[in-house]
Every structure is written in structure tokens, then in C-alpha cells.
C-alpha atoms as a PDB file:
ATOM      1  CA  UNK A   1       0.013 -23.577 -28.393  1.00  0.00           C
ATOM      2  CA  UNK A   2      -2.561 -24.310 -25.716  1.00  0.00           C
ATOM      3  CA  UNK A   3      -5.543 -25.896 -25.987  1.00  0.00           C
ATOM      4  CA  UNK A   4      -8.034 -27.037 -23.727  1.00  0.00           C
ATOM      5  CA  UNK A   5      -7.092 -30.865 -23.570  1.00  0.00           C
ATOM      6  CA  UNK A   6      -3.567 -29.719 -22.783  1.00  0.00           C
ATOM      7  CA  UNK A   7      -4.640 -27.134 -20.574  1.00  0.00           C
ATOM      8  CA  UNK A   8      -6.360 -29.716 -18.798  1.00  0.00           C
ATOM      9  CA  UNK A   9      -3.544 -32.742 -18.846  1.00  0.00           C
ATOM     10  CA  UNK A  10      -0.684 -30.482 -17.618  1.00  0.00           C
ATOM     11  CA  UNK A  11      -3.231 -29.169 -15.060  1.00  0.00           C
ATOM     12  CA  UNK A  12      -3.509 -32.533 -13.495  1.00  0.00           C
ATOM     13  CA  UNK A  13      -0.231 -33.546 -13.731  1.00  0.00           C
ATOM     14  CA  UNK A  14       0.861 -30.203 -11.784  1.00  0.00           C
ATOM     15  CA  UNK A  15      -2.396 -30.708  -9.141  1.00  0.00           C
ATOM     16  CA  UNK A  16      -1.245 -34.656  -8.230  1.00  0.00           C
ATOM     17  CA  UNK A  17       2.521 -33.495  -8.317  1.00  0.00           C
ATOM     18  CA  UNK A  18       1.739 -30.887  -5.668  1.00  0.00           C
ATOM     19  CA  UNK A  19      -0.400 -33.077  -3.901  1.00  0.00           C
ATOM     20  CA  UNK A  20       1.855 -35.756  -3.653  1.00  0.00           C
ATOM     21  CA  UNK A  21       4.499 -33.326  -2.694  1.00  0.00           C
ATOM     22  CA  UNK A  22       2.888 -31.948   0.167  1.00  0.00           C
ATOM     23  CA  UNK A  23       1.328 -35.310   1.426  1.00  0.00           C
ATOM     24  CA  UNK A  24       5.624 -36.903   1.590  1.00  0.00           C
ATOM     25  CA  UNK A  25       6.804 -33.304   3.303  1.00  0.00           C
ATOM     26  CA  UNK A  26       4.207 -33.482   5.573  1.00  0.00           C
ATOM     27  CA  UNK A  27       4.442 -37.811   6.203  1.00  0.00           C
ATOM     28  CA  UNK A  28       8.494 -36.834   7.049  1.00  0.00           C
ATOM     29  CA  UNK A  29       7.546 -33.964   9.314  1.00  0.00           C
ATOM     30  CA  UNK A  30       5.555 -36.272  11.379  1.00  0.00           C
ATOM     31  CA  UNK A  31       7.686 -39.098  11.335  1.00  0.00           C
ATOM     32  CA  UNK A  32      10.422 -36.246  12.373  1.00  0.00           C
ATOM     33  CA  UNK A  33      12.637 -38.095   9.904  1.00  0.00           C
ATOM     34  CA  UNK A  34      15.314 -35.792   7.641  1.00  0.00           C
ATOM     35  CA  UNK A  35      13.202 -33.527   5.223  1.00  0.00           C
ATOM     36  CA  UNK A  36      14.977 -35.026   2.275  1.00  0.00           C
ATOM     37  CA  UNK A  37      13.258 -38.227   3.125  1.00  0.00           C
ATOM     38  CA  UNK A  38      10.187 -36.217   1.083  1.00  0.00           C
ATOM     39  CA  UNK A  39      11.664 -36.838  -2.615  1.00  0.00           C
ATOM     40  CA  UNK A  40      11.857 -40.414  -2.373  1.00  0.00           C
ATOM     41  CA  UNK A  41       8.456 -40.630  -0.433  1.00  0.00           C
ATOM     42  CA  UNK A  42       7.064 -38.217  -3.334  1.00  0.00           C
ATOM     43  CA  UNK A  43       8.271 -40.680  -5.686  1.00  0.00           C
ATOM     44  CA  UNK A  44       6.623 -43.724  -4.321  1.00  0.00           C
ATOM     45  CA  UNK A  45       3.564 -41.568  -3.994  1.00  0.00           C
ATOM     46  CA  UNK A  46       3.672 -41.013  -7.419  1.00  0.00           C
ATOM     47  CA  UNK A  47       4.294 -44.668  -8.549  1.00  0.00           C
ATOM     48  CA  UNK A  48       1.073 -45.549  -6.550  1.00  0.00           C
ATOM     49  CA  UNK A  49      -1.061 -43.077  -8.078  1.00  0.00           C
ATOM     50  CA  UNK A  50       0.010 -44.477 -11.431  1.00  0.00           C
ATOM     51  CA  UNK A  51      -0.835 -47.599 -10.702  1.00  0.00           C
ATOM     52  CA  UNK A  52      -3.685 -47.201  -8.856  1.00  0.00           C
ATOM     53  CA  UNK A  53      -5.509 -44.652 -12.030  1.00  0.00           C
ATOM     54  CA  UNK A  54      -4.129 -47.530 -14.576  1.00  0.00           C
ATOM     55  CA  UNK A  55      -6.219 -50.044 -12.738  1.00  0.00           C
ATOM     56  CA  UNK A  56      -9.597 -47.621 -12.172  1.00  0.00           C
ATOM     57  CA  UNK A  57      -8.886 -45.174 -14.579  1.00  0.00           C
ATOM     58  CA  UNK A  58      -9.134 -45.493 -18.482  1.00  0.00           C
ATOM     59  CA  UNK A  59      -7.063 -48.363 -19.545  1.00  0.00           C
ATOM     60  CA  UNK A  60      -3.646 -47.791 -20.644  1.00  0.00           C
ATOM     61  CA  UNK A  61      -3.176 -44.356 -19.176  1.00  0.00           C
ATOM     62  CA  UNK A  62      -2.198 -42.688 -15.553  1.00  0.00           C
ATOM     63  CA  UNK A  63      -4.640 -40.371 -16.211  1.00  0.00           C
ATOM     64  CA  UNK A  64      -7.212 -39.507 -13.505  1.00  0.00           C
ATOM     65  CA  UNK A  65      -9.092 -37.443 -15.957  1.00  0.00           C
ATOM     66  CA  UNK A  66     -12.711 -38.373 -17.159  1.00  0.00           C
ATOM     67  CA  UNK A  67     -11.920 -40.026 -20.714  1.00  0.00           C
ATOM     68  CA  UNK A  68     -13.846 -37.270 -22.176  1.00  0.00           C
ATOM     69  CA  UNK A  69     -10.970 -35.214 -21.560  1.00  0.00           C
ATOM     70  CA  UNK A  70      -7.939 -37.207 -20.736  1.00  0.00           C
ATOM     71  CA  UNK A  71      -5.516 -36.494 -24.298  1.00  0.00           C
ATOM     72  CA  UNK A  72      -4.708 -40.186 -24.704  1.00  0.00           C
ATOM     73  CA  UNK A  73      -8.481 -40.534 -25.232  1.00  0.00           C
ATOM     74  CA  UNK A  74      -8.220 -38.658 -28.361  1.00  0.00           C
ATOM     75  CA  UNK A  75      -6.091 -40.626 -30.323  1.00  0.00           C
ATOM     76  CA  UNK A  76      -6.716 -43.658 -32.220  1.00  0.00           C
ATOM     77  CA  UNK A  77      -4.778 -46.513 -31.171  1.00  0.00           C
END
């Protein structure tokens, strides 16, 4: 079943795993090191993101969505 808030979490998720993605494929392309250089790059992309939206972003989460509609907003804790 979809619903807006997961419309909206899996939509981010997808956007900043694409991003990251391209940013890493691109970094090894210019570095004209091995393309498979871009997964682990991805990865550390990905850890930095994380911790970077867990610092600025609403506490507790990853999420770079406002907390209006992040999904872990929603729930009592």
C-alpha cells in the first residue's frame, strides 16, 4: 500500500542513492582508477550522508526530509 509518507521516504532514499552513485562513478572516472572502485566510494558516500543528516537533520534519523514528512517523525517514541 502506498501512501504519501512512504511515497516520499523511498523517494529520498532512491534520489541520495542515485546521487551518491553517480557522484563515486564519476570521482573514479576522474581519478582514472578501475570503475569498480565506485561501490566502495558509493558506500562511504553513503556513510557520510548518514552522518552528516543525523547531526543537522531531525535527531535520531538519516533522514534529509523536513520532519513534517520524514516517517520516523510520525511515530511516538
Amino acid at each position: 500500500m502506498s501512501t504519501p509518507t512512504l511515497l516520499l521516504d523511498a523517494g529520498e532514499r532512491a534520489a541520495w542513492t542515485g546521487a551518491q552513485a553517480a557522484v563515486a562513478v564519476l570521482a573514479t572516472d576522474l581519478a582514472d582508477i578501475p570503475v569498480w572502485w565506485a561501490a566502495p566510494a558509493a558506500l562511504v558516500l553513503a556513510a557520510a550522508k548518514g552522518w552528516i543528516a543525523g547531526h543537522l537533520g531531525r535527531p535520531g534519523t538519516a533522514s534529509t526530509l523536513p520532519a513534517t514528512a520524514d516517517p520516523a517523525s510520525t511515530r511516538a517514541v
